[in-house]
C-alpha atoms as a PDB file:
ATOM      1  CA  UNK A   1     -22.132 115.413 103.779  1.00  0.00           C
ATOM      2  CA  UNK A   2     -22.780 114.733 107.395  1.00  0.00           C
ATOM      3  CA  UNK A   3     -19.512 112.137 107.078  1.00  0.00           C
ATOM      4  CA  UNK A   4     -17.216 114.807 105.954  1.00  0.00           C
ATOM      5  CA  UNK A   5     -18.750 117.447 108.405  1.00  0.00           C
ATOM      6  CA  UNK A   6     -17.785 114.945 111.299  1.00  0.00           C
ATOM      7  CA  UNK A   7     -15.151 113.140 110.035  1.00  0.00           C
ATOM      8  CA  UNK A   8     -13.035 113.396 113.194  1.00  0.00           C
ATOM      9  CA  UNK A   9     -16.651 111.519 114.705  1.00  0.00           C
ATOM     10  CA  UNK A  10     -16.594 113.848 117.586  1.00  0.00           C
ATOM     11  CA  UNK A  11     -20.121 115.260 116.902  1.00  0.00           C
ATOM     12  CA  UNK A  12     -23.595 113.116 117.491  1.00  0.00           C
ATOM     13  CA  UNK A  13     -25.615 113.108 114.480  1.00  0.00           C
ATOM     14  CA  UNK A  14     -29.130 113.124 114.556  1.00  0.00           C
ATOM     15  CA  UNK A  15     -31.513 111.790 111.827  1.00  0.00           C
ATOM     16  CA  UNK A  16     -34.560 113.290 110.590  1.00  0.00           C
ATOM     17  CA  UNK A  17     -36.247 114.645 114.113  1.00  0.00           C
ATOM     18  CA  UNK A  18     -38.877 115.483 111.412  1.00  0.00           C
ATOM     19  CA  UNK A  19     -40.267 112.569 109.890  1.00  0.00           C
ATOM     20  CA  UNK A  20     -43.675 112.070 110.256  1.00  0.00           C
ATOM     21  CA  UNK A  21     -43.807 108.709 110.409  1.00  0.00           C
ATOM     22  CA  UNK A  22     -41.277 108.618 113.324  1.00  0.00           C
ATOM     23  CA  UNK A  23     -41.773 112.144 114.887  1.00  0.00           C
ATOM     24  CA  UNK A  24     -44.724 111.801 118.005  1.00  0.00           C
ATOM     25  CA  UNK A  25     -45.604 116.032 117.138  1.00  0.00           C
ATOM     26  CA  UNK A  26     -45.873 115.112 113.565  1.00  0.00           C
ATOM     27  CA  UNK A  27     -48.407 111.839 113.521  1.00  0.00           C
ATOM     28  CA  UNK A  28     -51.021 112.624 110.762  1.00  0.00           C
ATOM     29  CA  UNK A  29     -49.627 115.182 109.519  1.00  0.00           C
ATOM     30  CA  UNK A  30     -47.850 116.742 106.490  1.00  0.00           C
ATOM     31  CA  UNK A  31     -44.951 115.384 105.148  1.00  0.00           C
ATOM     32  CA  UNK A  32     -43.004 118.656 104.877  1.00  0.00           C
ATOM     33  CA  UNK A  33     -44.640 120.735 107.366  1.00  0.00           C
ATOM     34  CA  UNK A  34     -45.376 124.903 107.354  1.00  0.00           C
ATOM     35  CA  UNK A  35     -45.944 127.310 109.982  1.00  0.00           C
ATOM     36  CA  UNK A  36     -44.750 130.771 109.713  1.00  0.00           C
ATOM     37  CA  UNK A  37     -44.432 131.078 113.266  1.00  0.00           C
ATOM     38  CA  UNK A  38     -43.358 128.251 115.727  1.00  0.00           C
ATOM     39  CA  UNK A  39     -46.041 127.921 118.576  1.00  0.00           C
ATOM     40  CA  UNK A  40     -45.016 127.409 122.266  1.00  0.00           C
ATOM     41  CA  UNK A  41     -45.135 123.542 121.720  1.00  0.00           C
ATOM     42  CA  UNK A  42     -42.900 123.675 118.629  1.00  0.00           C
ATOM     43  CA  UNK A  43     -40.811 125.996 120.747  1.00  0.00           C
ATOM     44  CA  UNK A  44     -40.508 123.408 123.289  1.00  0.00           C
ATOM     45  CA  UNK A  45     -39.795 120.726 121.005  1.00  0.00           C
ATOM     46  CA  UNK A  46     -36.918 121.811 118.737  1.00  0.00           C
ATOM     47  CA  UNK A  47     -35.441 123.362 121.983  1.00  0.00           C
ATOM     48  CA  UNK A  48     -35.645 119.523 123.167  1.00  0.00           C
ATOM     49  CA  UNK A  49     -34.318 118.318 119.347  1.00  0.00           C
ATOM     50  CA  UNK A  50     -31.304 121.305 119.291  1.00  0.00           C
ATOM     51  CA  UNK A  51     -30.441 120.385 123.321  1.00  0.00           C
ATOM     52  CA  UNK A  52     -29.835 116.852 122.200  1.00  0.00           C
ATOM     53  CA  UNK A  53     -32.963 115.828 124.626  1.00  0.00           C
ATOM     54  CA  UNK A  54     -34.462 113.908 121.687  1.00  0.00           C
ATOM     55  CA  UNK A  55     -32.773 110.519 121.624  1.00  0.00           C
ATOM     56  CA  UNK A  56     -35.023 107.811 119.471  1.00  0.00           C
ATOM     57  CA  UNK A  57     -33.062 104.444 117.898  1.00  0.00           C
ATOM     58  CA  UNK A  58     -34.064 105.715 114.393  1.00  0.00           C
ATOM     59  CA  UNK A  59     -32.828 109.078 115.236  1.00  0.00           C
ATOM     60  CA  UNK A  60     -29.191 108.374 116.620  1.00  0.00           C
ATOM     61  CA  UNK A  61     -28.836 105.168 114.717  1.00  0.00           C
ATOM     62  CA  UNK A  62     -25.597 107.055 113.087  1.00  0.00           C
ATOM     63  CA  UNK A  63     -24.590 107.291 116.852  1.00  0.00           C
ATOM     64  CA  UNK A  64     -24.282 103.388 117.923  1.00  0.00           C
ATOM     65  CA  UNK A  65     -20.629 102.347 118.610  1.00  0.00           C
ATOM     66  CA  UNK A  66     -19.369 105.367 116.246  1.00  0.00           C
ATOM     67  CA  UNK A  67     -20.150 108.566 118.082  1.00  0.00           C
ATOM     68  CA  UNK A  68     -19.082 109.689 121.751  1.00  0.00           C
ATOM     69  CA  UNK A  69     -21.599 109.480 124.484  1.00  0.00           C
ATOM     70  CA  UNK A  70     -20.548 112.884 125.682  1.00  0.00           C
ATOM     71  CA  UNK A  71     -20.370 114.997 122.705  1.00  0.00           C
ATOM     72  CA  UNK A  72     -20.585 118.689 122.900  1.00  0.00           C
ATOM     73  CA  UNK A  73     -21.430 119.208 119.142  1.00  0.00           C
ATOM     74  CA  UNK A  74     -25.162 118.169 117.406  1.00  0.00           C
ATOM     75  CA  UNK A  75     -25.425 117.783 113.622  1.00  0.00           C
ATOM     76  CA  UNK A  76     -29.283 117.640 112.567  1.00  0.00           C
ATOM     77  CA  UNK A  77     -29.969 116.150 108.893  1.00  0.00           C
ATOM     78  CA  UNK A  78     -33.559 116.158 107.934  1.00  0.00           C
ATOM     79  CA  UNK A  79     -34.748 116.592 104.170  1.00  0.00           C
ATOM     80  CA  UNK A  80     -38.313 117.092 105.805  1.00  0.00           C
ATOM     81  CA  UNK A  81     -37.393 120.108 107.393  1.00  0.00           C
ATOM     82  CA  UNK A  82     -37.283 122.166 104.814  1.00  0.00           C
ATOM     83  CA  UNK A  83     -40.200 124.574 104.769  1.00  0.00           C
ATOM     84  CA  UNK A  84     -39.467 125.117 108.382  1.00  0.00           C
ATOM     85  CA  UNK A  85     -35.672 125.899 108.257  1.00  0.00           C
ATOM     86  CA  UNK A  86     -36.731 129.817 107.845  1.00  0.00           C
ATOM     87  CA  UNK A  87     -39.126 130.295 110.894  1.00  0.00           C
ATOM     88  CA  UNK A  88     -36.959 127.487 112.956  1.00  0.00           C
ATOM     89  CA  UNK A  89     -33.363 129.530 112.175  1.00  0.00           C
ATOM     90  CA  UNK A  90     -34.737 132.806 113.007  1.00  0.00           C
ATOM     91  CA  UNK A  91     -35.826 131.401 116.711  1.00  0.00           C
ATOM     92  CA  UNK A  92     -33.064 129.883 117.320  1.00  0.00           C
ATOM     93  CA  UNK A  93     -30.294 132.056 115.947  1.00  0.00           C
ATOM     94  CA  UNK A  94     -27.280 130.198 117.800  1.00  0.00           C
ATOM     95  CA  UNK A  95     -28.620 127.081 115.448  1.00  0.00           C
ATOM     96  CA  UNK A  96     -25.971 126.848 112.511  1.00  0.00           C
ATOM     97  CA  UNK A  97     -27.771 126.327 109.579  1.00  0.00           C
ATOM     98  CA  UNK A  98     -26.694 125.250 105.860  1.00  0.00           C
ATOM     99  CA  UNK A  99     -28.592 123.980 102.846  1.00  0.00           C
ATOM    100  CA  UNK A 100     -27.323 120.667 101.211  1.00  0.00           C
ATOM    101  CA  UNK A 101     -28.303 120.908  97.753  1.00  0.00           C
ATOM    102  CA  UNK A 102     -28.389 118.286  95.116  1.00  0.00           C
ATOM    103  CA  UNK A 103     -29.668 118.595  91.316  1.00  0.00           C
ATOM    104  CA  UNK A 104     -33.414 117.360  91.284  1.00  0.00           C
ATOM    105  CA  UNK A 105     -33.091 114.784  88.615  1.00  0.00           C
ATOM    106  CA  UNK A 106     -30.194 112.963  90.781  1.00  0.00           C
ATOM    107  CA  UNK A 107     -33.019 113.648  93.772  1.00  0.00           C
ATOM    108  CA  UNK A 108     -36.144 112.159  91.628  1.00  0.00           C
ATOM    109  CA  UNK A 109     -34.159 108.804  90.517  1.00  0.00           C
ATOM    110  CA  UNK A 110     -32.872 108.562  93.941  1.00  0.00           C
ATOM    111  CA  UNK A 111     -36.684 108.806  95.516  1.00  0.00           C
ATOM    112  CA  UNK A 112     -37.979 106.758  92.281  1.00  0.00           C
ATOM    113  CA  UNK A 113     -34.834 103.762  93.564  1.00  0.00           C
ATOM    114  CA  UNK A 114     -36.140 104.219  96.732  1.00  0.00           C
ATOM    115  CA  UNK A 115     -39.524 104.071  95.932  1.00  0.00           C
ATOM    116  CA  UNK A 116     -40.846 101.831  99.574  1.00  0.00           C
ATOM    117  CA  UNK A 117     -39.709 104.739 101.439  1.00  0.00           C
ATOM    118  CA  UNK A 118     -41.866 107.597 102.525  1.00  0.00           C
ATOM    119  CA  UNK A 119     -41.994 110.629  99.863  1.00  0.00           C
ATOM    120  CA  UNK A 120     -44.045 113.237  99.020  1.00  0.00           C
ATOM    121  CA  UNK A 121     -45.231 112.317  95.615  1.00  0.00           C
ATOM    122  CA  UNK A 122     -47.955 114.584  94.808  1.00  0.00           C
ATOM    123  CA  UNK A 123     -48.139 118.217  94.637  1.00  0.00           C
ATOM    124  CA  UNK A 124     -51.578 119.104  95.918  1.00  0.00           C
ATOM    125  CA  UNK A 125     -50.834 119.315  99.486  1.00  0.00           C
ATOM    126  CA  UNK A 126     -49.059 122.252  98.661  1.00  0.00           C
ATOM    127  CA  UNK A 127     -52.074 123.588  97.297  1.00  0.00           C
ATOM    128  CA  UNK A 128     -54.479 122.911  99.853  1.00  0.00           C
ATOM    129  CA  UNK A 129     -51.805 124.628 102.382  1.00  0.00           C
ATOM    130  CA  UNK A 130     -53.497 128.421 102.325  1.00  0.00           C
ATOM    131  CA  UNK A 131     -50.810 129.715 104.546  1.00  0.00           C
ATOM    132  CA  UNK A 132     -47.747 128.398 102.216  1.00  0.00           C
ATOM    133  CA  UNK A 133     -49.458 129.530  99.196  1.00  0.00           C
ATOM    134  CA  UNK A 134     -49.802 132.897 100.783  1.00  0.00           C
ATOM    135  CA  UNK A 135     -46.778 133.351 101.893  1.00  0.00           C
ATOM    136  CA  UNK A 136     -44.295 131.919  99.206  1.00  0.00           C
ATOM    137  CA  UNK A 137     -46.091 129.923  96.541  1.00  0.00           C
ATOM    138  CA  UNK A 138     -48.807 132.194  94.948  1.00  0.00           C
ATOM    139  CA  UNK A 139     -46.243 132.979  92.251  1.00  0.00           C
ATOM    140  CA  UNK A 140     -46.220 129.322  91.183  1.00  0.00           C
ATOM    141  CA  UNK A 141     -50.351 128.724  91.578  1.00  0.00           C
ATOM    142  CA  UNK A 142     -50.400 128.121  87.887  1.00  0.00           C
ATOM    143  CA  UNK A 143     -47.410 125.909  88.072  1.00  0.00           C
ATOM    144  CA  UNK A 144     -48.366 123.993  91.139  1.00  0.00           C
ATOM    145  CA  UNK A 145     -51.654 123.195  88.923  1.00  0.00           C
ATOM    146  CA  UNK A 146     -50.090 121.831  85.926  1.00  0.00           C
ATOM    147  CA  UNK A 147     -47.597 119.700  87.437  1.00  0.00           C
ATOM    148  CA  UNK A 148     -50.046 118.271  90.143  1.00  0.00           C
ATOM    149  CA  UNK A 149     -51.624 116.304  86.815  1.00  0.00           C
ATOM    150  CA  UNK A 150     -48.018 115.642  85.523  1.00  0.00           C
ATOM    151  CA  UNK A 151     -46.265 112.155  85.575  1.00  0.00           C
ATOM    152  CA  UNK A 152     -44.747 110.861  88.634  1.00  0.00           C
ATOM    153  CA  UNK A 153     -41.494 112.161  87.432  1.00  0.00           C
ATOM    154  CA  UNK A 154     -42.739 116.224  87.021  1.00  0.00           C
ATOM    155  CA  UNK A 155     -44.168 116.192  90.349  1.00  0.00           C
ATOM    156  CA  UNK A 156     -40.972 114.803  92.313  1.00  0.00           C
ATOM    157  CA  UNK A 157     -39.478 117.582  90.597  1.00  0.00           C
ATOM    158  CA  UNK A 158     -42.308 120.191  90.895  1.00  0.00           C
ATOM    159  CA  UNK A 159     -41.774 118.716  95.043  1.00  0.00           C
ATOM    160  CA  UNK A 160     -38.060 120.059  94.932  1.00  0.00           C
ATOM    161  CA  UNK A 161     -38.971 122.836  93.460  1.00  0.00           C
ATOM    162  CA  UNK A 162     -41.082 123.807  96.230  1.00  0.00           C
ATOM    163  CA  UNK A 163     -38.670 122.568  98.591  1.00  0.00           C
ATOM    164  CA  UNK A 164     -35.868 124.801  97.743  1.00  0.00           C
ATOM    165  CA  UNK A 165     -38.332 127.945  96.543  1.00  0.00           C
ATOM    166  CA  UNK A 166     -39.043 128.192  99.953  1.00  0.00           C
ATOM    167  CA  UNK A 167     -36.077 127.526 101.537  1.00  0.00           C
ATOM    168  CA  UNK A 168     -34.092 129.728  99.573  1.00  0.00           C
ATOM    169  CA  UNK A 169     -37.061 132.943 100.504  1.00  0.00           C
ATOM    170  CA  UNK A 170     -37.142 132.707 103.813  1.00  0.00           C
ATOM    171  CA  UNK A 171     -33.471 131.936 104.716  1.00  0.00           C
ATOM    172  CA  UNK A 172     -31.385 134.522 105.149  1.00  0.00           C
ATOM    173  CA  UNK A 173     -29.355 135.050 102.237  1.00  0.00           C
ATOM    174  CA  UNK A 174     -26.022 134.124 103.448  1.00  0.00           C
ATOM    175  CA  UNK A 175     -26.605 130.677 104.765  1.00  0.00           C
ATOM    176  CA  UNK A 176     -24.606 128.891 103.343  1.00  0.00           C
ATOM    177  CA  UNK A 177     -25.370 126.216 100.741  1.00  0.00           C
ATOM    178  CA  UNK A 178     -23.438 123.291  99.733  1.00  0.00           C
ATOM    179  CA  UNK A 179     -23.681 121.911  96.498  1.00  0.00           C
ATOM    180  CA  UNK A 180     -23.202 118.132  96.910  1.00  0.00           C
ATOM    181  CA  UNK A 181     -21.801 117.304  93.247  1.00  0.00           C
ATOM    182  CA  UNK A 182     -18.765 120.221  94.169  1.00  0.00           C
ATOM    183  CA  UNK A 183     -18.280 118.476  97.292  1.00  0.00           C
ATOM    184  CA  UNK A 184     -18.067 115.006  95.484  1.00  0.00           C
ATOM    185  CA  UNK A 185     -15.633 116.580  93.705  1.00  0.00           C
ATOM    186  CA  UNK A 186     -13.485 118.154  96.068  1.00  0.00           C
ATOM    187  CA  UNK A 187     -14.322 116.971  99.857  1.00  0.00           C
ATOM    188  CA  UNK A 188     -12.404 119.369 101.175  1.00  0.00           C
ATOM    189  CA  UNK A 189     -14.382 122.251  99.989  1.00  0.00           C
ATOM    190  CA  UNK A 190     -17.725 121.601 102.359  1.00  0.00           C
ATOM    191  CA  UNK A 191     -15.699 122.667 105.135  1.00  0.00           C
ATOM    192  CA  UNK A 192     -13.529 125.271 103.585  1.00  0.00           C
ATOM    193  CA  UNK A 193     -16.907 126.885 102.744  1.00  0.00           C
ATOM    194  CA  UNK A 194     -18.928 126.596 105.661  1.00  0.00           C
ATOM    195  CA  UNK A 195     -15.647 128.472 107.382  1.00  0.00           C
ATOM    196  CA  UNK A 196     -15.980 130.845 105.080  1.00  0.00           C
ATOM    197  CA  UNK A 197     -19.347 131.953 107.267  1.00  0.00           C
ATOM    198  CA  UNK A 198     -19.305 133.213 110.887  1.00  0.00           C
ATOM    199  CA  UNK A 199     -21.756 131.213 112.037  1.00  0.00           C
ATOM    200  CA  UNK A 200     -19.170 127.957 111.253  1.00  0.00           C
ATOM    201  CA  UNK A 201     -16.319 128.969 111.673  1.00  0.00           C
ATOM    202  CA  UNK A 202     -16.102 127.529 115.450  1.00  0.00           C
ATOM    203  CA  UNK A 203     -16.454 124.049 113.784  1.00  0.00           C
ATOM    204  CA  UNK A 204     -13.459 122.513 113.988  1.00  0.00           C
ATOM    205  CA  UNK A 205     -11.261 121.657 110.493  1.00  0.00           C
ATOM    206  CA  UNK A 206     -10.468 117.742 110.478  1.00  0.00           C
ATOM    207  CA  UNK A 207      -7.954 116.945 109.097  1.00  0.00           C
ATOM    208  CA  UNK A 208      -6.664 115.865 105.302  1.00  0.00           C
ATOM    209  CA  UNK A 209      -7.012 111.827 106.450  1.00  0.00           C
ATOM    210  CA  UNK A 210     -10.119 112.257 108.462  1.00  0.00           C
ATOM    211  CA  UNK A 211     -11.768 114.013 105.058  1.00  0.00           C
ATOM    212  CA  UNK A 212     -10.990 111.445 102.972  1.00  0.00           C
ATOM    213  CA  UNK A 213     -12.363 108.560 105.134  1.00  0.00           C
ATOM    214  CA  UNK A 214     -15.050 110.249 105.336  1.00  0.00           C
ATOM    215  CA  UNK A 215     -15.323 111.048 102.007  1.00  0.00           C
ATOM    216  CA  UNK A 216     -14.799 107.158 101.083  1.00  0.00           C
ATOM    217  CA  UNK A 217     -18.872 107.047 102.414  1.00  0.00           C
ATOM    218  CA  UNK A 218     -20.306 108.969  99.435  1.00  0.00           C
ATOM    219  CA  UNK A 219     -23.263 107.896  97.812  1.00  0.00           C
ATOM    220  CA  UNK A 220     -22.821 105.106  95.463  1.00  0.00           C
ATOM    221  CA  UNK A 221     -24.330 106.711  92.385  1.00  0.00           C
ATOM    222  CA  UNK A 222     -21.004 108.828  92.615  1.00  0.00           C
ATOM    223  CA  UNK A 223     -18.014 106.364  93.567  1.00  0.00           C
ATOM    224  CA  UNK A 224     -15.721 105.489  91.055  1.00  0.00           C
ATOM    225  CA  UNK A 225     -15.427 102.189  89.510  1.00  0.00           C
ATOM    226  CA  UNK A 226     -12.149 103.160  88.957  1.00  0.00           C
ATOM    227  CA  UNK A 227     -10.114 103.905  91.911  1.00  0.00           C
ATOM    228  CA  UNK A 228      -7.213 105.708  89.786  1.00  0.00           C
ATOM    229  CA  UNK A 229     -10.199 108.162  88.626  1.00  0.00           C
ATOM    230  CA  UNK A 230     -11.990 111.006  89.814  1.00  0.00           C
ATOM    231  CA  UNK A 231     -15.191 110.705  91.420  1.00  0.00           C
ATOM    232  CA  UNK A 232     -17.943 111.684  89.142  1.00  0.00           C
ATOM    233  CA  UNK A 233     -21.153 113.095  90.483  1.00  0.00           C
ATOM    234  CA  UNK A 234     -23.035 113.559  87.622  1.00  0.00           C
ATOM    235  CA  UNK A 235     -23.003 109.774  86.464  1.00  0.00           C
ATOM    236  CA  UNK A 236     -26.438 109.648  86.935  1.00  0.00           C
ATOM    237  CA  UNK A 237     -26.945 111.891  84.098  1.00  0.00           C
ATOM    238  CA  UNK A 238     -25.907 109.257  81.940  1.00  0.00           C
ATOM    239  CA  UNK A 239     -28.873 107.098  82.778  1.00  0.00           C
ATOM    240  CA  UNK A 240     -31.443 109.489  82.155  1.00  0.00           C
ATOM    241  CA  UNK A 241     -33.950 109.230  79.290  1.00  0.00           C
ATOM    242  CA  UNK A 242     -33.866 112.691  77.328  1.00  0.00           C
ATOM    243  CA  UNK A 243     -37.868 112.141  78.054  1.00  0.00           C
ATOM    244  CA  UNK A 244     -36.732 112.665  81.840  1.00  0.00           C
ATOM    245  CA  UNK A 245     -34.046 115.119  80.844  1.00  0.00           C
ATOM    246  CA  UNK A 246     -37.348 117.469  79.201  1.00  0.00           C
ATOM    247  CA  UNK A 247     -39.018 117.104  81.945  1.00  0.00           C
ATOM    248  CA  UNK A 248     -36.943 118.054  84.614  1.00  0.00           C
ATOM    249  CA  UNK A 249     -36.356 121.020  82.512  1.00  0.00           C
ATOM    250  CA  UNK A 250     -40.090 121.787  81.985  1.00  0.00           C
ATOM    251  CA  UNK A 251     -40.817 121.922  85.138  1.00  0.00           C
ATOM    252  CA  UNK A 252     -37.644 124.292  86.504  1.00  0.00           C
ATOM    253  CA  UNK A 253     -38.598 126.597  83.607  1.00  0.00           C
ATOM    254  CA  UNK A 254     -42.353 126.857  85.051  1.00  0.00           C
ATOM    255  CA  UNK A 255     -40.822 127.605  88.461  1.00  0.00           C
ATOM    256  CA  UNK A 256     -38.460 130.230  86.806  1.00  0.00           C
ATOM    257  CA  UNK A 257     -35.319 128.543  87.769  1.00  0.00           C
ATOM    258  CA  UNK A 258     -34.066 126.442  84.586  1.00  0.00           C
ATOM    259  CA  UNK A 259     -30.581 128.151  84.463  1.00  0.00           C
ATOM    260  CA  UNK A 260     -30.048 126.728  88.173  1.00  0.00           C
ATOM    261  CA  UNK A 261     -28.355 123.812  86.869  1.00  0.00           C
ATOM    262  CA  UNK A 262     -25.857 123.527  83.458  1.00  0.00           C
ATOM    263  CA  UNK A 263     -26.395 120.718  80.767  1.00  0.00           C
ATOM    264  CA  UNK A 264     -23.958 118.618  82.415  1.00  0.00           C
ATOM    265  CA  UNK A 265     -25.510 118.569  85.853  1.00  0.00           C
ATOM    266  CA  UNK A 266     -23.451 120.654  87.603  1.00  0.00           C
ATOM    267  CA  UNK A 267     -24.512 123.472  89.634  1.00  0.00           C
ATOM    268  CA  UNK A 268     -24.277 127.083  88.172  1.00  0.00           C
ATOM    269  CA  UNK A 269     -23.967 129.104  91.713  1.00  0.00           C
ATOM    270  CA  UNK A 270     -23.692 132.882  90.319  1.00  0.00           C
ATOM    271  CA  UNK A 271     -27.510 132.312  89.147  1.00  0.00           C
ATOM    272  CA  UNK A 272     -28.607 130.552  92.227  1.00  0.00           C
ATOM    273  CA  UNK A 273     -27.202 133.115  94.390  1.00  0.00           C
ATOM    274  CA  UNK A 274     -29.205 136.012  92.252  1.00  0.00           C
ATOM    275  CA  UNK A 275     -32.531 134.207  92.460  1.00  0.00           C
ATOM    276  CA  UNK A 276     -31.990 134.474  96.257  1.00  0.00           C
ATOM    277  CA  UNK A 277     -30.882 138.088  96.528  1.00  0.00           C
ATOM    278  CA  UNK A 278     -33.933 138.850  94.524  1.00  0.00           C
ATOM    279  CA  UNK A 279     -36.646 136.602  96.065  1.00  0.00           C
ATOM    280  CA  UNK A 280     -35.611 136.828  99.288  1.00  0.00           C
ATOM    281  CA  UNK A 281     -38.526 137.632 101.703  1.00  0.00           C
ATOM    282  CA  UNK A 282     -37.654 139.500 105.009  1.00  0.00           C
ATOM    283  CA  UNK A 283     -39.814 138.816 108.180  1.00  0.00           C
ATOM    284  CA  UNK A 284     -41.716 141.510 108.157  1.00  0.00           C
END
C-alpha cells in the first residue's frame, strides 16, 4: 500500500513507531496499546513521531538509499496502532489518516507464516484492559470469553476482530478505508479513493508508470504466476482448510460482522460502511 501511496518515492516512510519491542515509551507493555486520552508524554511523543523527529534504523529502514533526505511528506504504517488511531486522529487533526484493511483469514495465515515475529496471539489482554472493555468491547464480553479458549486460529481472528471493532467506533466515519484485495486488483484505485477525501486530496497523483512499479511490490501471496493474468488477491483462499474457513466465520458471526466479507474473499463495502454509521461512538 505504502509502495503505491509513494510511488513517485518522494515521501519518507516510517515503520511501526509503535512496536513494543522497538518503541522506548512502549517497553513492557501491551502489544496494541489503549488510552482514551493521550497524556502530555504521549502528546510529546507522536508530535516527535508526526514531525519526523523519530528516526530509528528499524523505523526508516524503507528510507536507506530509496527515499530523499529532505522530504516534506511522512507516511506512518503501524498495524500496532490500531486502538489508538481514534484518540491519536482527533489530537492531531492535520494527521491524514486511512485504514488498510485486509480479510482476517489472509491476516491469520500471514501471522501463522510468520509465526517468529511478534503477535498478539491471545485474547485475554483485551479482557484484563477495564478501560477498552468499557469503552468499546463490553458488547463482545461473551465473545472475548469463548474465543480466548479457542484454537490458535479463532483467536488471531477474534484479535482482528478487536482490532478493527475499535478502529472502525472511534474513527470518524469518513476516514477512509482501503481494502487491500480492491487495490490488488486495480492499483490505481488507492489513490483515486483517498482523493476522493479532503483530508488527501493535497497528496500528489503519481503517475500511471510510477503506480505500476510500485504496484510490481505486492505481497507475494497475490502476484501472478502468470504475467499475462490478473493479479489475484484472494489466492490464499484456495489454501484454506474449510475447518479454517468455519472458523473464521464463527468467530465474525460472534462479533456480529460475518457479512463483512463475501464467500470468495472479497470485501462487501455497503455492509462495512453500515456497521460504522451505526456503531460509531462520538467523543463525548
Amino acid at each position: 500500500m505504502a509502495s503505491l501511496l509513494n510511488a513517485e518515492g518522494d515521501a519518507r516512510e516510517l515503520f511501526e513507531p509503535m512496536h513494543v519491542m522497538h518503541t522506548p515509551w512502549m517497553a513492557g507493555g501491551a502489544t496494541h496499546p489503549y488510552v482514551d486520552l493521550l497524556d502530555d508524554g504521549l502528546v510529546r511523543w507522536f508530535d516527535g513521531v508526526f514531525s519526523g523527529r523519530h528516526i530509528t534504523s528499524r523505523t526508516d529502514r524503507d528510507n536507506v538509499g530509496e527515499r530523499p533526505a529532505n522530504a516534506t511528506r511522512l507516511i506512518v504504517k503501524d498495524v500496532f496502532a490500531s486502538l489508538l488511531a481514534g484518540p491519536v486522529s482527533r489530537m492531531f487533526p492535520d494527521v491524514a489518516v486511512a485504514v488498510v484493511m485486509r480479510h482476517p483469514s489472509a491476516v491469520v495465515a500471514s501471522k501463522q507464516a510468520h509465526d517468529t515475529w511478534h503477535w498478539q496471539r491471545e485474547v485475554q489482554p483485551f479482557l484484563d484492559d477495564g478501560r477498552l472493555m468499557e469503552d468499546h468491547l463490553w458488547p463482545y464480553e461473551e465473545a472475548l470469553q469463548t474465543w480466548a479458549n479457542g484454537s490458535e486460529w479463532e483467536r488471531l481472528v477474534a484479535v482482528w476482530c478487536v482490532l478493527h471493532v475499535v478502529l472502525f467506533r472511534s474513527l470518524d466515519q469518513d476516514v477512509p478505508v482501503l481494502h487491500y484485495e480492491r487495490v490488488v486488483q486495480d492499483p490505481t484505485a488507492l489513490v483515486h479513493a483517498l482523493h476522493a477525501h479532503d483530508a488527501w486530496r493535497g497528496w500528489p497523483m503519481p503517475s500511471t508508470s510510477s503506480l505500476q512499479a510500485g504496484a510490481s511490490k505486492m505481497s507475494f501471496v497475490s502476484k501472478r504466476t502468470n504475467r499475462q493474468a490478473v493479479s489475484d488477491p484472494t489466492r490464499w483462499l484456495k489454501s484454506l482448510s474449510p475447518q479454517d474457513v468455519a472458523a473464521t466465520q464463527r468467530v465474525l458471526a460472534s462479533f456480529g460482522i460475518e457479512d463483512w466479507y463475501g464467500p470468495e474473499g472479497w470485501p462487501n463495502e455497503p455492509a462495512i460502511q453500515r456497521w460504522r454509521e451505526a456503531h460509531h461512538q462520538p467523543r463525548k
